[in-house]
PDB file of N, CA and C in Angstrom:
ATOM      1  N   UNK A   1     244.541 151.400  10.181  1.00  0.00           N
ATOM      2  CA  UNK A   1     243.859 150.500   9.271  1.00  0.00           C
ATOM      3  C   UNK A   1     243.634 149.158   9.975  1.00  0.00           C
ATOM      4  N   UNK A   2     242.531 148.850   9.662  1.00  0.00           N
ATOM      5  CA  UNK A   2     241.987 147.376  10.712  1.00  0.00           C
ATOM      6  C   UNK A   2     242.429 146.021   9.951  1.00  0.00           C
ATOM      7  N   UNK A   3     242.845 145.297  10.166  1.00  0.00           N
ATOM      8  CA  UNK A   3     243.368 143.759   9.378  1.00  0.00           C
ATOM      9  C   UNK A   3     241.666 143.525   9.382  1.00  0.00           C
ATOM     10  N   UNK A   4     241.968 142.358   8.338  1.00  0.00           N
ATOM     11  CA  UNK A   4     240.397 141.734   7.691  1.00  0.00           C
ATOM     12  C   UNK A   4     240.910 140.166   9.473  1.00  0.00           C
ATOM     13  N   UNK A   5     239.822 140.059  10.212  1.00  0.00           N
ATOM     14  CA  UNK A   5     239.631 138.853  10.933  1.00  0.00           C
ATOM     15  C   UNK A   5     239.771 137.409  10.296  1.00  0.00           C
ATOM     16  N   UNK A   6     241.247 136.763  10.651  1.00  0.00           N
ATOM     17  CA  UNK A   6     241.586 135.428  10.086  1.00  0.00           C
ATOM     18  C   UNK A   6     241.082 134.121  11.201  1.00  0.00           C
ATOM     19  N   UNK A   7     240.656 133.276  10.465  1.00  0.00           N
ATOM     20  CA  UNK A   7     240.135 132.124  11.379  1.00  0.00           C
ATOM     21  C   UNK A   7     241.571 131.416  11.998  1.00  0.00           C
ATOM     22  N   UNK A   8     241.430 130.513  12.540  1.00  0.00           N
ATOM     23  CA  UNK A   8     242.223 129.555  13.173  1.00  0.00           C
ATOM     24  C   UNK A   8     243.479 129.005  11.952  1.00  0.00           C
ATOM     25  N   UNK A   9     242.679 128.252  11.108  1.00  0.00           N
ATOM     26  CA  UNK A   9     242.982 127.623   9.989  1.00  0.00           C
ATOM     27  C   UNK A   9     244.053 128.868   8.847  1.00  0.00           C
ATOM     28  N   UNK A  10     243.544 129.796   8.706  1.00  0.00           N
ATOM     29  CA  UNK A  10     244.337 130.794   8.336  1.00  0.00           C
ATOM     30  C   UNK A  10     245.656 131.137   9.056  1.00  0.00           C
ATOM     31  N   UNK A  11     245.336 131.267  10.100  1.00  0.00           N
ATOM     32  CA  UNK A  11     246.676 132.061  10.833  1.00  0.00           C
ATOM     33  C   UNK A  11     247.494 131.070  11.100  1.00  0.00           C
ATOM     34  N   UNK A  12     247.469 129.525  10.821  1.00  0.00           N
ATOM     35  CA  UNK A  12     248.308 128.487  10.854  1.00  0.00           C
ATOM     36  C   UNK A  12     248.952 128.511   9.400  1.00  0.00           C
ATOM     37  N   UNK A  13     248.022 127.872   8.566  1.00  0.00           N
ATOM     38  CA  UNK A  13     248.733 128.482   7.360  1.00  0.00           C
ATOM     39  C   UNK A  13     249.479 129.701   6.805  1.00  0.00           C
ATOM     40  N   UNK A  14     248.623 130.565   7.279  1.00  0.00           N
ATOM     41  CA  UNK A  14     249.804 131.554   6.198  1.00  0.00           C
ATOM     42  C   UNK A  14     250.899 131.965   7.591  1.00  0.00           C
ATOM     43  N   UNK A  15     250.956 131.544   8.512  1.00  0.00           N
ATOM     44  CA  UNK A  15     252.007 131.472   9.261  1.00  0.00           C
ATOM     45  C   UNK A  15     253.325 130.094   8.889  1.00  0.00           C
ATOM     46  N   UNK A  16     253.124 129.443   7.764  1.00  0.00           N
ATOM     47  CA  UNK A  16     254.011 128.463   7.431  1.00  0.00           C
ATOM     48  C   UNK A  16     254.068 128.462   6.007  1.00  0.00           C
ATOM     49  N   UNK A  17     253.464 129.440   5.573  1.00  0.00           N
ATOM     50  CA  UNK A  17     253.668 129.375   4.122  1.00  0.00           C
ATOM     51  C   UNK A  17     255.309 130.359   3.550  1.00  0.00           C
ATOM     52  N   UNK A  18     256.057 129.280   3.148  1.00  0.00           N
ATOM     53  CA  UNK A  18     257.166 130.115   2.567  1.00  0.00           C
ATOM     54  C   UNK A  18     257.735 130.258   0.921  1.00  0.00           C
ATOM     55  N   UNK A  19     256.364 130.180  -0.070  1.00  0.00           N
ATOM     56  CA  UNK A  19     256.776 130.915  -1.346  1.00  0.00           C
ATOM     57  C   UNK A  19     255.172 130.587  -1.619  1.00  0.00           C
ATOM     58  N   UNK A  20     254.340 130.983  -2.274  1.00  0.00           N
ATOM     59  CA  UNK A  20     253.001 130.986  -2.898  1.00  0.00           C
ATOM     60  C   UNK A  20     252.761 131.710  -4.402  1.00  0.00           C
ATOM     61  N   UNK A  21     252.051 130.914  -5.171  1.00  0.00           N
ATOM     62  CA  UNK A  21     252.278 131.544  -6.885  1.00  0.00           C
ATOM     63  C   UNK A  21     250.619 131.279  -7.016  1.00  0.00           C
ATOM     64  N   UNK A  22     249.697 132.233  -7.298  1.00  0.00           N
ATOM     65  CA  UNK A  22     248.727 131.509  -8.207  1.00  0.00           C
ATOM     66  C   UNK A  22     248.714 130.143  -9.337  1.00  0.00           C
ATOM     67  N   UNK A  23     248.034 129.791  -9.113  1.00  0.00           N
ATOM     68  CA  UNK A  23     247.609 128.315  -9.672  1.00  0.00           C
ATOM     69  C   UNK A  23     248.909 127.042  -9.194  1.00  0.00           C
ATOM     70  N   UNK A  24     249.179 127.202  -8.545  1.00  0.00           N
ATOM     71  CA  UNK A  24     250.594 126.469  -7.789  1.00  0.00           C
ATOM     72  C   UNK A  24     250.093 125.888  -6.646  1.00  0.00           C
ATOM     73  N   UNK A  25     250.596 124.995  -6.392  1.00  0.00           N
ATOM     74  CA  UNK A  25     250.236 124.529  -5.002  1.00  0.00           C
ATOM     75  C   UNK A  25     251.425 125.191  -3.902  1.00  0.00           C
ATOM     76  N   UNK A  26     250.840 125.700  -2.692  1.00  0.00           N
ATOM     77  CA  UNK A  26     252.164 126.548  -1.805  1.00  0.00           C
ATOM     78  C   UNK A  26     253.264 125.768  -1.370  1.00  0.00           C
ATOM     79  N   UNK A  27     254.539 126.103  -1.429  1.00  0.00           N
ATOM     80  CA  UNK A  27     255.544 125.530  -0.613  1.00  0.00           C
ATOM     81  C   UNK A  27     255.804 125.846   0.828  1.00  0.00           C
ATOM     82  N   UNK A  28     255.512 125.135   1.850  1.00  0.00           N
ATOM     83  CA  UNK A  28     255.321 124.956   3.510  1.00  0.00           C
ATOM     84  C   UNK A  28     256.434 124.853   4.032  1.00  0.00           C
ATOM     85  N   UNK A  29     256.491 125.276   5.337  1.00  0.00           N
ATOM     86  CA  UNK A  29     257.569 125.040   6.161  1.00  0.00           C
ATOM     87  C   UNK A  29     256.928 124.091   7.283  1.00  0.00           C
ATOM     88  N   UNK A  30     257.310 123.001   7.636  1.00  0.00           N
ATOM     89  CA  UNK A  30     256.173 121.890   8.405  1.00  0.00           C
ATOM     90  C   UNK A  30     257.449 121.587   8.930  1.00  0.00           C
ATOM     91  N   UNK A  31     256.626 122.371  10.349  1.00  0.00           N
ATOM     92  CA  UNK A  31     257.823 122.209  11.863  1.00  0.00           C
ATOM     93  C   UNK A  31     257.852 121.202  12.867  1.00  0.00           C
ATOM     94  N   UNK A  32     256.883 120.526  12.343  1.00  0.00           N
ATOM     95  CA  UNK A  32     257.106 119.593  13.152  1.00  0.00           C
ATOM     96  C   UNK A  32     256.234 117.988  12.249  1.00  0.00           C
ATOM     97  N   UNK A  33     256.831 117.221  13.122  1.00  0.00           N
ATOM     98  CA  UNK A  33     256.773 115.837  12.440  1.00  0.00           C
ATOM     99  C   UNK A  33     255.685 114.926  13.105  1.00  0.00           C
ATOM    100  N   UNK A  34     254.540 114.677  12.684  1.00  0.00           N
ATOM    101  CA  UNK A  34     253.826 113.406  13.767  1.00  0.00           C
ATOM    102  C   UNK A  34     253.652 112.367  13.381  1.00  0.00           C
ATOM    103  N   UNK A  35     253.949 110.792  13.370  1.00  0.00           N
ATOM    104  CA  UNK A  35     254.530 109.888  12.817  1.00  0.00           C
ATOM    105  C   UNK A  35     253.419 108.604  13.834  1.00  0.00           C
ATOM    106  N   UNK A  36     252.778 107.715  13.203  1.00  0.00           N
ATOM    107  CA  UNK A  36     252.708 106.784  14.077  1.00  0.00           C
ATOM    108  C   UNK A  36     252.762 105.127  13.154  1.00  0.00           C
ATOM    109  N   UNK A  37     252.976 104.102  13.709  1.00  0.00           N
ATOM    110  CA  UNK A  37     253.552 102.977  12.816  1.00  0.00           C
ATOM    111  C   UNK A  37     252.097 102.645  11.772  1.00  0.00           C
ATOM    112  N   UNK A  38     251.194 102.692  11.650  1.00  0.00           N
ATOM    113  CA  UNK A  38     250.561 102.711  10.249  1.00  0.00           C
ATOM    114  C   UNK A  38     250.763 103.047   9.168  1.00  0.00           C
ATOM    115  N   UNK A  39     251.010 104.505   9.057  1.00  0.00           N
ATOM    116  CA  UNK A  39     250.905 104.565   7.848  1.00  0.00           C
ATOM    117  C   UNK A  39     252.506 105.331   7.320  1.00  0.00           C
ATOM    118  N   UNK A  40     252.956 105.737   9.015  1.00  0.00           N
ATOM    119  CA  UNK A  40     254.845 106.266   8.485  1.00  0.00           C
ATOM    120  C   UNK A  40     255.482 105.473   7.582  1.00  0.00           C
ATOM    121  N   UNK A  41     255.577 104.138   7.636  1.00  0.00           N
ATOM    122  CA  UNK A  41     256.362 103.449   7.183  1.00  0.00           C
ATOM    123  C   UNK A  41     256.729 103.639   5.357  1.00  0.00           C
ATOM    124  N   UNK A  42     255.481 103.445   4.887  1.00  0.00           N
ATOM    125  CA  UNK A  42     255.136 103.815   3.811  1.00  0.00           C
ATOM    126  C   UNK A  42     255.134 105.076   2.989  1.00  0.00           C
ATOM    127  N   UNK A  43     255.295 106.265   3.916  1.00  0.00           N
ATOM    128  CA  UNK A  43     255.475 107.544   3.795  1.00  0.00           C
ATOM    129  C   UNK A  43     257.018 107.778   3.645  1.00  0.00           C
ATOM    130  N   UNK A  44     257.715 107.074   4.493  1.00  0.00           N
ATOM    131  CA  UNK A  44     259.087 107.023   4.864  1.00  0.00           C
ATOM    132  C   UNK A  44     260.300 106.647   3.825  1.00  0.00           C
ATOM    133  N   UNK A  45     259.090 104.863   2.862  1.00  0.00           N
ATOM    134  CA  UNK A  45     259.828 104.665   1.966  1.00  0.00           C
ATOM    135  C   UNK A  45     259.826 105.139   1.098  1.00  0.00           C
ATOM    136  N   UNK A  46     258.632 106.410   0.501  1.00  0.00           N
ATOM    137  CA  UNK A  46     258.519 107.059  -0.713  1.00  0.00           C
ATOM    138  C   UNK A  46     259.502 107.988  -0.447  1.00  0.00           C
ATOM    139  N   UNK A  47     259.713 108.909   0.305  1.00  0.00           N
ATOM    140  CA  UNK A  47     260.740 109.608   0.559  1.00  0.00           C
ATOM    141  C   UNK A  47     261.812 108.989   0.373  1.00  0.00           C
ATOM    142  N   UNK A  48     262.269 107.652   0.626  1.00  0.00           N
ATOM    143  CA  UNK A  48     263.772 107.145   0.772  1.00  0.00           C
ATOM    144  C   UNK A  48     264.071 107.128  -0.858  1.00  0.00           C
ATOM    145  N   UNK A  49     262.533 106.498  -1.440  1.00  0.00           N
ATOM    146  CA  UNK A  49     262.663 106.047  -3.071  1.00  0.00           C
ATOM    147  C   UNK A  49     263.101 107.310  -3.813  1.00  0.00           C
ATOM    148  N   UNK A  50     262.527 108.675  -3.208  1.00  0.00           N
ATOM    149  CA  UNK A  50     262.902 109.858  -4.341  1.00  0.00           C
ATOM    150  C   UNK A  50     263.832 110.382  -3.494  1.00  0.00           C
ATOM    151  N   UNK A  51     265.190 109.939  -2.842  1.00  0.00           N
ATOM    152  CA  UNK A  51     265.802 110.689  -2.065  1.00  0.00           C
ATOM    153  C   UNK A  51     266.038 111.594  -1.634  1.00  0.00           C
ATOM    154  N   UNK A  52     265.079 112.228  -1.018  1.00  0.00           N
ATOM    155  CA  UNK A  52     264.294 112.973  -0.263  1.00  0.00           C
ATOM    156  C   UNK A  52     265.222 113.231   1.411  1.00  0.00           C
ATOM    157  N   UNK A  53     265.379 114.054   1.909  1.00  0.00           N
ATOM    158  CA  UNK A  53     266.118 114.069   3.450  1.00  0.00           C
ATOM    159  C   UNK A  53     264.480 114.446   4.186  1.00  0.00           C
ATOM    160  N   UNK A  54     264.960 114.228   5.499  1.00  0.00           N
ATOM    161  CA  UNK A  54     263.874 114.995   6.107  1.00  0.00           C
ATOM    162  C   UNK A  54     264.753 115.704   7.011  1.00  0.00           C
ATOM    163  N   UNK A  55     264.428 117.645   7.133  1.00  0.00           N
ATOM    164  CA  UNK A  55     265.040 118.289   7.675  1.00  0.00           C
ATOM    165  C   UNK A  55     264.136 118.695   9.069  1.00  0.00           C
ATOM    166  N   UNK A  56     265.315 119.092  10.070  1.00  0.00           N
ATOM    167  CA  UNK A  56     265.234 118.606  11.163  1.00  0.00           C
ATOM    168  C   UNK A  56     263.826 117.389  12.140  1.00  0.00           C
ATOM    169  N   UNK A  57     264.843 116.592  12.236  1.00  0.00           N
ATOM    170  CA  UNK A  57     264.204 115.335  12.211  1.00  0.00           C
ATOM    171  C   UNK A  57     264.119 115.236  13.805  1.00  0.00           C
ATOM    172  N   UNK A  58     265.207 116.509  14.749  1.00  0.00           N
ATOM    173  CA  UNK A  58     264.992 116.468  15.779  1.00  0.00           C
ATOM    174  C   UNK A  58     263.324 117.173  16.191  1.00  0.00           C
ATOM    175  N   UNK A  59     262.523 117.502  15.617  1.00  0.00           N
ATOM    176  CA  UNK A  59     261.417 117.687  15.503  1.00  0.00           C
ATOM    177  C   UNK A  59     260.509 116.849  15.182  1.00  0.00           C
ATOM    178  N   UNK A  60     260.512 115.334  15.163  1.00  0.00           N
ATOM    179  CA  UNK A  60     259.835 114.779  14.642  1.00  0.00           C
ATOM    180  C   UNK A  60     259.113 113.978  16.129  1.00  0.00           C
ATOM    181  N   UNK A  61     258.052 113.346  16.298  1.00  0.00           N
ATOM    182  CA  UNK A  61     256.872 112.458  17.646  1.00  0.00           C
ATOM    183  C   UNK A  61     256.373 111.689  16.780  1.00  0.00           C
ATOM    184  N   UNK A  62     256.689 110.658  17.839  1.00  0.00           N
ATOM    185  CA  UNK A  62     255.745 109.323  17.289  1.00  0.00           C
ATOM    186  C   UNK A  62     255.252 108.656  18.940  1.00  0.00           C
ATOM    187  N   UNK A  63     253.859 107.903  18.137  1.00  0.00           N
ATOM    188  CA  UNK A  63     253.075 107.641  19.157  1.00  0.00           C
ATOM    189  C   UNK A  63     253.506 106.205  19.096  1.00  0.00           C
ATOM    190  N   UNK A  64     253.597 105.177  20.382  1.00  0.00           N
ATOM    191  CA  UNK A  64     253.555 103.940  20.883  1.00  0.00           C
ATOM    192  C   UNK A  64     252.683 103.368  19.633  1.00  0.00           C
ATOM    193  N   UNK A  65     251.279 103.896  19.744  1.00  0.00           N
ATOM    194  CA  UNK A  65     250.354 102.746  19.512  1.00  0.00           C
ATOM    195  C   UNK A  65     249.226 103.945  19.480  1.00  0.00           C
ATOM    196  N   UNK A  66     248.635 104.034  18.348  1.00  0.00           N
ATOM    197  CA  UNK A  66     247.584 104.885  18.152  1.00  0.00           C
ATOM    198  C   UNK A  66     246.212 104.079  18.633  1.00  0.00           C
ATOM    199  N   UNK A  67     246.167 102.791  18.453  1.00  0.00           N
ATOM    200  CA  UNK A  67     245.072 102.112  18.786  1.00  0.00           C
ATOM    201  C   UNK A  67     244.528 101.599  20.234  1.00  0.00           C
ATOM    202  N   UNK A  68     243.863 102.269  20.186  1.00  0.00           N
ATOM    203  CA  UNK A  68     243.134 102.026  21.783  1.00  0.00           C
ATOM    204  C   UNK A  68     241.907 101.723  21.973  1.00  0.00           C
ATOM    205  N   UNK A  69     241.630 100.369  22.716  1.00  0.00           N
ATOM    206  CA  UNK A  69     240.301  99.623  22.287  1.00  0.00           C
ATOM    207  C   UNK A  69     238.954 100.964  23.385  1.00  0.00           C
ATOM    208  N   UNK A  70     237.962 100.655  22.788  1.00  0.00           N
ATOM    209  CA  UNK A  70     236.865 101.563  23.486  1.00  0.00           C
ATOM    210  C   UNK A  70     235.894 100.192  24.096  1.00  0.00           C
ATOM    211  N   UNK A  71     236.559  99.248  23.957  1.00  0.00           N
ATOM    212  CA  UNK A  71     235.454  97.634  24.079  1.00  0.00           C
ATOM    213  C   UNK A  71     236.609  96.973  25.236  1.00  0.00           C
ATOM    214  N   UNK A  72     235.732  96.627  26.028  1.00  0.00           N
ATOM    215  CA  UNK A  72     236.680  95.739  27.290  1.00  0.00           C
ATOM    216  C   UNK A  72     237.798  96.315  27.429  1.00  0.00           C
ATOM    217  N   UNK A  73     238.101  97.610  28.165  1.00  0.00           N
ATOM    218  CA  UNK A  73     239.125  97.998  28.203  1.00  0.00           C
ATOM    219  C   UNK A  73     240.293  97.300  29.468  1.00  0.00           C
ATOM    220  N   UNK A  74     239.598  96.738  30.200  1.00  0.00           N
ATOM    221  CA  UNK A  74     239.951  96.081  31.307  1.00  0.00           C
ATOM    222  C   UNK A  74     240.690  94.730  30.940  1.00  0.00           C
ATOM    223  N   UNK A  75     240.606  94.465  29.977  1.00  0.00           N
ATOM    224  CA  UNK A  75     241.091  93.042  29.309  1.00  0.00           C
ATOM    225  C   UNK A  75     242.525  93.378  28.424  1.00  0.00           C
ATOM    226  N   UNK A  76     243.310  92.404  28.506  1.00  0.00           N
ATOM    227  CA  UNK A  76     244.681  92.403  27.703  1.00  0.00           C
ATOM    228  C   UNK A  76     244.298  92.768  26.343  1.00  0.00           C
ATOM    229  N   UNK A  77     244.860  92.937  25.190  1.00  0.00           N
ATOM    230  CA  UNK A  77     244.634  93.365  23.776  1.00  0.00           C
ATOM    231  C   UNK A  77     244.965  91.821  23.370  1.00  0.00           C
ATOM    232  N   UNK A  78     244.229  91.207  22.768  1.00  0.00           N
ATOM    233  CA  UNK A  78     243.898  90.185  21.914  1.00  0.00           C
ATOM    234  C   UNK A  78     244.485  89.955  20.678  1.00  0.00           C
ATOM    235  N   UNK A  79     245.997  90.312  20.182  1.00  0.00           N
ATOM    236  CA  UNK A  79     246.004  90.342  18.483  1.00  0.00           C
ATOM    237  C   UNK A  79     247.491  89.639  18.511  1.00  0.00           C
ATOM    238  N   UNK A  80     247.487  88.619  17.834  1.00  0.00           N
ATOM    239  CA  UNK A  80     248.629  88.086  17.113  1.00  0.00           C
ATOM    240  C   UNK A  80     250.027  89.322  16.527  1.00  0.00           C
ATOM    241  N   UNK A  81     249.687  89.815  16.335  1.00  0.00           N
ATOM    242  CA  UNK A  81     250.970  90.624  16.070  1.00  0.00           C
ATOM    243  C   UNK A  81     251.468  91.552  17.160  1.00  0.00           C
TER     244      UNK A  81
END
């Protein structure tokens, strides 16, 4: 019997899906963590507010600095903070 052909997007998902119910939204297994200082912070404290853990955290990357100028790249970065 031949499997029906799954796209990209499929075989990620239902490769992390661990309980699914009609009309439910699925419960995920999300193996890994990508974090950068914009918008983690804020993500971080809603979790802290509903005390929330984050499990294995030895899985988690964060980037330096997501922002990288495409204008005078040859020049120091210009910003007060």
């Amino acid at each position: 019997m031949k499997t029906k052909p799954q796209t990209l997007f499929e075989k990620i998902w239902n490769s992390h899906v661990v309980f699914q119910k009609e009309d439910y939204p699925a419960v995920m297994y999300i193996d890994a963590h990508l974090i950068h200082e914009v918008t983690s912070p804020q993500a971080f404290a809603v979790l802290k507010k509903r005390d929330i853990n984050i499990f294995r955290t030895d899985r988690t990357w964060a980037t330096m600095d997501h922002n990288v100028p495409t204008k005078d790249q040859d020049k120091l970065i210009q910003e007060e903070m």
